[in-house]
N, C-alpha and C. Protein backbone atom coordinates (compact mmCIF):
# COMPACT_ATOMS: atom_id res chain seq x y z
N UNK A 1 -90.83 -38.63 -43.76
CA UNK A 1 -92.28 -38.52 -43.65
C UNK A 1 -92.93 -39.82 -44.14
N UNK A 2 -93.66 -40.23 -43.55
CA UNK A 2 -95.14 -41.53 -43.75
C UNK A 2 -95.23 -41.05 -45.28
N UNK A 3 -95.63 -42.45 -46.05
CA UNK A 3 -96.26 -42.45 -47.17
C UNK A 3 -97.97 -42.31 -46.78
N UNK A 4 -98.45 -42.98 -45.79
CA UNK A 4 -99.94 -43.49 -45.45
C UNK A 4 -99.45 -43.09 -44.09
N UNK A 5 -100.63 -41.97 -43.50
CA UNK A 5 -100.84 -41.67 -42.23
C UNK A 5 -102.26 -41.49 -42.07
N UNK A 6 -103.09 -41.50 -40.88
CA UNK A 6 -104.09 -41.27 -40.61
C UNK A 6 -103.95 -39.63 -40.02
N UNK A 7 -104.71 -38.87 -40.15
CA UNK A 7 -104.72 -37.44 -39.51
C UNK A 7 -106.00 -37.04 -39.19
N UNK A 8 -106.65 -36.02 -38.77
CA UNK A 8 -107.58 -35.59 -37.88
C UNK A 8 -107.71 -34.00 -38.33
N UNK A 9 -108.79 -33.90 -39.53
CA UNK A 9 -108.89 -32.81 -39.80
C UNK A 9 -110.70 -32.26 -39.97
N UNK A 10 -110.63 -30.92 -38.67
CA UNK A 10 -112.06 -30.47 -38.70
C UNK A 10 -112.84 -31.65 -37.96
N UNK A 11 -112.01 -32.69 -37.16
CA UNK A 11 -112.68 -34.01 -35.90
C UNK A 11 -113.04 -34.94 -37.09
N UNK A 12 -112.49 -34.95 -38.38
CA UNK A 12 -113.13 -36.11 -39.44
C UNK A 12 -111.70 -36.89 -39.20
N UNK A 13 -111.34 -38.37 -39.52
CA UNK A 13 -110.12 -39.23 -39.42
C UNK A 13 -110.01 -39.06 -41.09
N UNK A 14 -109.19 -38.83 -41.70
CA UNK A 14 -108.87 -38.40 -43.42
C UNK A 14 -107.23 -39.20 -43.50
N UNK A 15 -107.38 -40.44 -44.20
CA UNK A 15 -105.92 -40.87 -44.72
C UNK A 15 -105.27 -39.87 -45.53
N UNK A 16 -103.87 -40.18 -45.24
CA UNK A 16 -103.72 -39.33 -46.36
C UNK A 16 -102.17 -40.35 -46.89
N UNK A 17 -102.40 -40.54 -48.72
CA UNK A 17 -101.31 -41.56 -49.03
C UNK A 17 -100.63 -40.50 -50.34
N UNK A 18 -99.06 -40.92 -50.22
CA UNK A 18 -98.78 -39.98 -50.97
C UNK A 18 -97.48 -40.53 -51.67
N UNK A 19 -97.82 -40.92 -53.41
CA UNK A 19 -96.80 -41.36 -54.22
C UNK A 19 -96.67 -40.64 -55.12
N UNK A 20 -96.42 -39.14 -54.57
CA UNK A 20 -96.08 -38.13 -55.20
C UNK A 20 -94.39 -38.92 -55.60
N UNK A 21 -93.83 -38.56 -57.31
CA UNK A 21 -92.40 -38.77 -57.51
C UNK A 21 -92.27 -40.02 -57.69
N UNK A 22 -92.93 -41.16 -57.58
CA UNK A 22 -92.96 -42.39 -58.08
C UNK A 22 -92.67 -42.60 -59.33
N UNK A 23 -92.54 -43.46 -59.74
CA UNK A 23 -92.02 -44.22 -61.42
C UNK A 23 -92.24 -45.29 -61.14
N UNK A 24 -92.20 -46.49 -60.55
CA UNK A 24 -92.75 -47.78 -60.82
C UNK A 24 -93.12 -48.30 -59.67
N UNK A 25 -93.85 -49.91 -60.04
CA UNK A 25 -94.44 -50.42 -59.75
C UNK A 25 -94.22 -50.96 -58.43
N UNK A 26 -92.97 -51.21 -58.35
CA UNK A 26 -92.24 -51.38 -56.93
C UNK A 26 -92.33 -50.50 -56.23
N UNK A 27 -92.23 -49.33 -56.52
CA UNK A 27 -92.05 -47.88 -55.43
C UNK A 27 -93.75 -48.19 -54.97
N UNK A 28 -94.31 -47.94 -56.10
CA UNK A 28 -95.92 -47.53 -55.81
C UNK A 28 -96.46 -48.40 -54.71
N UNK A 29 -96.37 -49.95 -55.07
CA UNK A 29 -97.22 -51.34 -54.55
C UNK A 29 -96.91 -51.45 -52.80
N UNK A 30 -96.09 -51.14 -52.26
CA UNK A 30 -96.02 -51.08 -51.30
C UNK A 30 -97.06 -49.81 -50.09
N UNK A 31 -97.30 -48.76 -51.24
CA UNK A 31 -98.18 -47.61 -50.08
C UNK A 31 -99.30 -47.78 -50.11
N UNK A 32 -100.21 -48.77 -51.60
CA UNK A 32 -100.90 -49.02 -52.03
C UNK A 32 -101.46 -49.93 -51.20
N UNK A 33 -100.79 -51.01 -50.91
CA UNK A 33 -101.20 -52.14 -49.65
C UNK A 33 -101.14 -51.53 -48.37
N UNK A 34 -100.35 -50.78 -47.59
CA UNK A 34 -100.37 -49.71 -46.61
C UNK A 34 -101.48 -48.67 -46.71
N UNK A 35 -101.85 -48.20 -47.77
CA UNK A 35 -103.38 -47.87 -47.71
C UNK A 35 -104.73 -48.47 -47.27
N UNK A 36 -104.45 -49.44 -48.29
CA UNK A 36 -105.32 -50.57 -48.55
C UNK A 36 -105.69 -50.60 -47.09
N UNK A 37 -104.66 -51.42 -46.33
CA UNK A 37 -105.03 -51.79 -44.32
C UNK A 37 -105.79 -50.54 -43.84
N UNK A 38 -105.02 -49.58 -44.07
CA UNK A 38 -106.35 -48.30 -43.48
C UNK A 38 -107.14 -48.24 -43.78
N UNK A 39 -107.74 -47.98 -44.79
CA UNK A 39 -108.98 -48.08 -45.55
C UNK A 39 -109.78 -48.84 -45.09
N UNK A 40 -109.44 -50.24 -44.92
CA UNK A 40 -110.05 -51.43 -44.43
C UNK A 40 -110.64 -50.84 -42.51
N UNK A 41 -109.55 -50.22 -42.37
CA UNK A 41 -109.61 -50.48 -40.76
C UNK A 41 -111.10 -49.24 -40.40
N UNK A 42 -110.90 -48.47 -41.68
CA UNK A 42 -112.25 -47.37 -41.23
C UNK A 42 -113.64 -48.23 -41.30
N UNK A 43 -113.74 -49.21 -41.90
CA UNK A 43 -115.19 -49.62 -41.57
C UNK A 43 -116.18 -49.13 -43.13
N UNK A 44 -117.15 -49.77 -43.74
CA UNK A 44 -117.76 -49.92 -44.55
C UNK A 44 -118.03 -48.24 -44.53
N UNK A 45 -118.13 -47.63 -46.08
CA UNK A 45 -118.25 -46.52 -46.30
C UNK A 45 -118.31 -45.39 -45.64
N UNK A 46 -116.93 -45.53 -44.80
CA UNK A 46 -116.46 -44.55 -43.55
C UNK A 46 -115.26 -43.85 -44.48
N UNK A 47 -114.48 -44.47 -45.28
CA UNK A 47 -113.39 -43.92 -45.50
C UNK A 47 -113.08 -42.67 -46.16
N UNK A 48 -112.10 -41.84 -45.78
CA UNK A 48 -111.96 -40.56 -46.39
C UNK A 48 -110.79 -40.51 -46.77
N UNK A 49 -110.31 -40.41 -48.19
CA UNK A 49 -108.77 -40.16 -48.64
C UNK A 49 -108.68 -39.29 -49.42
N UNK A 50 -107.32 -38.58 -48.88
CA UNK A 50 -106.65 -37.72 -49.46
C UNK A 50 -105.08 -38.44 -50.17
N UNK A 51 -104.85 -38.20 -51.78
CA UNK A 51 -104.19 -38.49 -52.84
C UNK A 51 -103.02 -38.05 -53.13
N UNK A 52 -102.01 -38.09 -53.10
CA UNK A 52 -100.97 -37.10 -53.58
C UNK A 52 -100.19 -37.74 -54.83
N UNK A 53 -100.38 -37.28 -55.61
CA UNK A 53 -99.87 -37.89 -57.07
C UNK A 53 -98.94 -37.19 -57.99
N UNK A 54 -98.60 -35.88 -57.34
CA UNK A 54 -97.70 -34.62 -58.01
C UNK A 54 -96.48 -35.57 -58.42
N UNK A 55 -95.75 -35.23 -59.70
CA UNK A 55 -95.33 -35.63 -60.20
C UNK A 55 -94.60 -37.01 -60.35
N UNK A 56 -95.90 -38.31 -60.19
CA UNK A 56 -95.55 -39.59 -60.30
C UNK A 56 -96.00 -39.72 -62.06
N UNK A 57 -95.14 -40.57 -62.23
CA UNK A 57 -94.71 -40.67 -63.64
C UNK A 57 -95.85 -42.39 -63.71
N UNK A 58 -96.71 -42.57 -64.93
CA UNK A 58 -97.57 -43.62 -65.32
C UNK A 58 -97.20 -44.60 -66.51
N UNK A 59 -97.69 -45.72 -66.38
CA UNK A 59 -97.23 -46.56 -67.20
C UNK A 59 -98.53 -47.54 -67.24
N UNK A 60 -98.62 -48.40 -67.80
CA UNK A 60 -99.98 -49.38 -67.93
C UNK A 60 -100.18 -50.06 -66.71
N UNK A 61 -98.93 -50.66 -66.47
CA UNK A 61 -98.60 -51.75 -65.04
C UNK A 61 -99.49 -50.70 -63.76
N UNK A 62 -98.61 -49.53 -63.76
CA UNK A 62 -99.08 -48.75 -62.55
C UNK A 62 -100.80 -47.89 -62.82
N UNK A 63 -101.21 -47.57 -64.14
CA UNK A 63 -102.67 -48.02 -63.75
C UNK A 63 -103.70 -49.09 -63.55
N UNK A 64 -103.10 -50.36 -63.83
CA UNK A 64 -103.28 -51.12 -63.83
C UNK A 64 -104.06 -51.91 -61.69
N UNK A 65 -102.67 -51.25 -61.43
CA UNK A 65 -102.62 -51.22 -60.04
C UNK A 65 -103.57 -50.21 -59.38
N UNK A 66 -103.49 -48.92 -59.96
CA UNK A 66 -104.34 -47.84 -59.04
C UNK A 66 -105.94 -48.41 -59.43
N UNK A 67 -106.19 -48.70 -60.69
CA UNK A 67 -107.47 -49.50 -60.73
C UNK A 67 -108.15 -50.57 -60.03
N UNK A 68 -106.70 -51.38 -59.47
CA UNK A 68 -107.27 -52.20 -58.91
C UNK A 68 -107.39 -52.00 -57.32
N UNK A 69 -106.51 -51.12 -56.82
CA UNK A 69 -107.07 -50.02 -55.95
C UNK A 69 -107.87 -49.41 -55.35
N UNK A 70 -108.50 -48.72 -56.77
CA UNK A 70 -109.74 -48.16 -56.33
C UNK A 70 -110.90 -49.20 -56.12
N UNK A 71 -110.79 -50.49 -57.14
CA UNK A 71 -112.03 -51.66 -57.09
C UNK A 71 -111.71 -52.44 -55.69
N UNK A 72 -111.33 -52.42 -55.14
CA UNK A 72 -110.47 -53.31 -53.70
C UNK A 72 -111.21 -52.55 -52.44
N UNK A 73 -111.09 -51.34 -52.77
CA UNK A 73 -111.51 -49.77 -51.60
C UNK A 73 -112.80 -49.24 -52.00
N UNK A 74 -113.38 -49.68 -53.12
CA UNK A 74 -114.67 -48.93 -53.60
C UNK A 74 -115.91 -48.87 -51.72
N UNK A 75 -116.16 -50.49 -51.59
CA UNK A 75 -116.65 -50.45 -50.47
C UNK A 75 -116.60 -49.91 -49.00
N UNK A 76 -115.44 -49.34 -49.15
CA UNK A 76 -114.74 -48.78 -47.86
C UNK A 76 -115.26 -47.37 -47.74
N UNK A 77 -115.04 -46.44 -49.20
CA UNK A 77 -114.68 -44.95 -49.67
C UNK A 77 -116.36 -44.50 -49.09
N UNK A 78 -115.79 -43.37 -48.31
CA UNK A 78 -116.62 -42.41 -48.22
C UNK A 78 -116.78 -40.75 -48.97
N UNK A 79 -115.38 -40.45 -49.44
CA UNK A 79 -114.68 -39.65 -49.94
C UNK A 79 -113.67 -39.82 -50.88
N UNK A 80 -113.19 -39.42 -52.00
CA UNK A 80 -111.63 -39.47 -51.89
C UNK A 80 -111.09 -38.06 -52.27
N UNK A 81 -109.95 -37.61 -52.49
CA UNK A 81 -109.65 -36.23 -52.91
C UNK A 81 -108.26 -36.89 -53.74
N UNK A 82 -107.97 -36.12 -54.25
CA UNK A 82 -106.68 -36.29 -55.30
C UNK A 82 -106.12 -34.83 -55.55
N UNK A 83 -104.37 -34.23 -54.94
CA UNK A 83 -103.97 -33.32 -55.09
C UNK A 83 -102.60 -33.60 -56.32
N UNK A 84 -102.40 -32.52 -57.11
CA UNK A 84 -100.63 -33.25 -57.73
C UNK A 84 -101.14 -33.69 -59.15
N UNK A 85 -102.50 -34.02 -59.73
CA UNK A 85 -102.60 -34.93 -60.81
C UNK A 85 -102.28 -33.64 -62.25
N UNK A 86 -101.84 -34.32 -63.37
CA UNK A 86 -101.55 -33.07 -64.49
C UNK A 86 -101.65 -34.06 -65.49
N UNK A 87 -101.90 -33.52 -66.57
CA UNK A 87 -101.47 -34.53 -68.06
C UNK A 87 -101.97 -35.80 -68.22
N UNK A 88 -101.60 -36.74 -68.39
CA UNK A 88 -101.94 -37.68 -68.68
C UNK A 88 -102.73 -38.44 -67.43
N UNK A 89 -102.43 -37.90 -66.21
CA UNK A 89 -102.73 -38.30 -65.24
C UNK A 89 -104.22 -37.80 -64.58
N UNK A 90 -104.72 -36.81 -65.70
CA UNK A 90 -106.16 -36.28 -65.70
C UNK A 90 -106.98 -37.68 -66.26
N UNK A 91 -106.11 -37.70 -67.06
CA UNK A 91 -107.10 -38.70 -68.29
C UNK A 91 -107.29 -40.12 -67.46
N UNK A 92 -105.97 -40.73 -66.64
CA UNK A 92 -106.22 -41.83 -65.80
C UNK A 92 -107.37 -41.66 -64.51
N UNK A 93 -107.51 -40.58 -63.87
CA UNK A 93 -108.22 -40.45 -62.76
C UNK A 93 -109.83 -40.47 -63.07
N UNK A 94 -109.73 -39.90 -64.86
CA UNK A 94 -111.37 -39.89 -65.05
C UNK A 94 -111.85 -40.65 -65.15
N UNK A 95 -110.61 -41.47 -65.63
CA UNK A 95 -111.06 -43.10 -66.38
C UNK A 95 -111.58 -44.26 -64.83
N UNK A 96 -110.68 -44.03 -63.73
CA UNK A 96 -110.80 -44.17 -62.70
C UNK A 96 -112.30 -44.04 -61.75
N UNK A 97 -113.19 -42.31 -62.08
CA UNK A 97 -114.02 -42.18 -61.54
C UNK A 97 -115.08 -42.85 -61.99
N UNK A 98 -115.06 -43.16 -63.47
CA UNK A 98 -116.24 -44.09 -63.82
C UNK A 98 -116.24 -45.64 -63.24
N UNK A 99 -115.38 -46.20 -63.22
CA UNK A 99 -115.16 -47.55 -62.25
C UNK A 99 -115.62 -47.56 -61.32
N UNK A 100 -115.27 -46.33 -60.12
CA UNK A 100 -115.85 -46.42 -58.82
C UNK A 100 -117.16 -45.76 -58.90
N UNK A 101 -117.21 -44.87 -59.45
CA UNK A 101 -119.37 -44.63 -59.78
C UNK A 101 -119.14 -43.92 -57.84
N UNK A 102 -118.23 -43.92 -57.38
CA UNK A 102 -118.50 -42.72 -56.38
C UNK A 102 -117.68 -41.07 -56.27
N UNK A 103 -118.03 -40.21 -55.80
CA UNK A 103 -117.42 -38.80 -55.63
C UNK A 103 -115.45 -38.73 -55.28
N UNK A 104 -115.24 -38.54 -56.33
CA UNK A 104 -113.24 -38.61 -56.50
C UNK A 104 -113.48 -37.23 -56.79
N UNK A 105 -113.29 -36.34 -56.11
CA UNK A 105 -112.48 -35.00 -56.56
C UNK A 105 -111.01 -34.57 -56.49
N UNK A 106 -110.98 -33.75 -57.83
CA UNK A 106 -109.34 -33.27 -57.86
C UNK A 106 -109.49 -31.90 -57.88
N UNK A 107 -108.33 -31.83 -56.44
CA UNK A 107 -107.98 -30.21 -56.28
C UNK A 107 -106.48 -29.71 -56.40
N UNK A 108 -105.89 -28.52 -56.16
CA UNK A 108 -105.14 -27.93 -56.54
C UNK A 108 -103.91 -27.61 -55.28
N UNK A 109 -104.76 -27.52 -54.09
CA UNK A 109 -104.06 -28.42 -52.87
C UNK A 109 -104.30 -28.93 -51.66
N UNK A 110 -103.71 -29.08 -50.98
CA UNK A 110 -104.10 -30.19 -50.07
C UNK A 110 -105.32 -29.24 -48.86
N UNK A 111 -104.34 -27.94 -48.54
CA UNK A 111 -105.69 -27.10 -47.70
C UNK A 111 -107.13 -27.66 -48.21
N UNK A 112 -107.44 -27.44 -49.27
CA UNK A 112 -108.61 -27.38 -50.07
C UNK A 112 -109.11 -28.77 -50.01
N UNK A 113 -108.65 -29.82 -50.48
CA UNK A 113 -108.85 -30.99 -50.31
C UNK A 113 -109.18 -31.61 -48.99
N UNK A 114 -108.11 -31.17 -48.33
CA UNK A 114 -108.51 -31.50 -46.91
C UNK A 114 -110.25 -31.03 -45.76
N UNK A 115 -110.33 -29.96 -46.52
CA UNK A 115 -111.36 -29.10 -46.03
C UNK A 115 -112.98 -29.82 -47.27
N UNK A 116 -112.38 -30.33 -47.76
CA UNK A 116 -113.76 -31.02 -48.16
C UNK A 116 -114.02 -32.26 -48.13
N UNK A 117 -113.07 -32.82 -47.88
CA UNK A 117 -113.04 -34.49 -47.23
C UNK A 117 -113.72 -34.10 -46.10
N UNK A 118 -113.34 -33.36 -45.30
CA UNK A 118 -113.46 -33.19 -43.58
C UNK A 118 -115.09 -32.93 -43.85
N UNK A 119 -115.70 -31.86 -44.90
CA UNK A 119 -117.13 -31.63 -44.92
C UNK A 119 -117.94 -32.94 -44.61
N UNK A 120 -119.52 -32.66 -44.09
CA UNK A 120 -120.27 -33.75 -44.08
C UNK A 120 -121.28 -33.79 -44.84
């Protein structure tokens, strides 16, 4: 399965990137830039993403990266959703939503997530 696919949910285009099971920086940096190009390709505050982060393991390096992530894509994001996050990985995403100062919600799964990205 695709790490980064584009899909078609409810006629909305919704990425969806997923480093669910990750541990480092190498695994991560590669879906991250494969995002990144999509993101880009939706056009100024078109973009809609869906997150999958279930049990990827964090370290400084790798928030380091998702921060710079989100500051890279801020202009793009129309949406984002985040499914999978627990523990310590609450505390990174909040820290996260204040940076981007736009709507990051975390849900419980992807149905759900998907169905409110897709909202207008």
């Amino acid at each position: 399965m695709a790490r980064v696919e584009k899909i078609i949910h409810h006629n909305q285009d919704i990425i969806c990137m997923d480093v669910s099971g990750f541990a480092t920086t190498e695994e991560i940096s590669p879906v991250l830039n494969e995002a990144h190009d999509a993101v880009m390709q939706m056009g100024s505050h078109n973009a809609r993403l869906l997150s999958n982060v279930e049990n990827t393991r964090y370290s400084k390096e790798i928030s380091d990266i998702a921060k710079g992530f989100v500051r890279e894509n801020n202009p793009y994001m129309k949406a984002s959703a985040i499914i999978g996050a627990k523990g310590i990985q609450l505390i990174l995403f909040r820290a996260l939503f204040k940076i981007r100062g736009q709507d990051i919600r975390l849900f419980e799964n992807q149905s759900e997530a998907l169905d409110w990205l897709a909202a207008d």
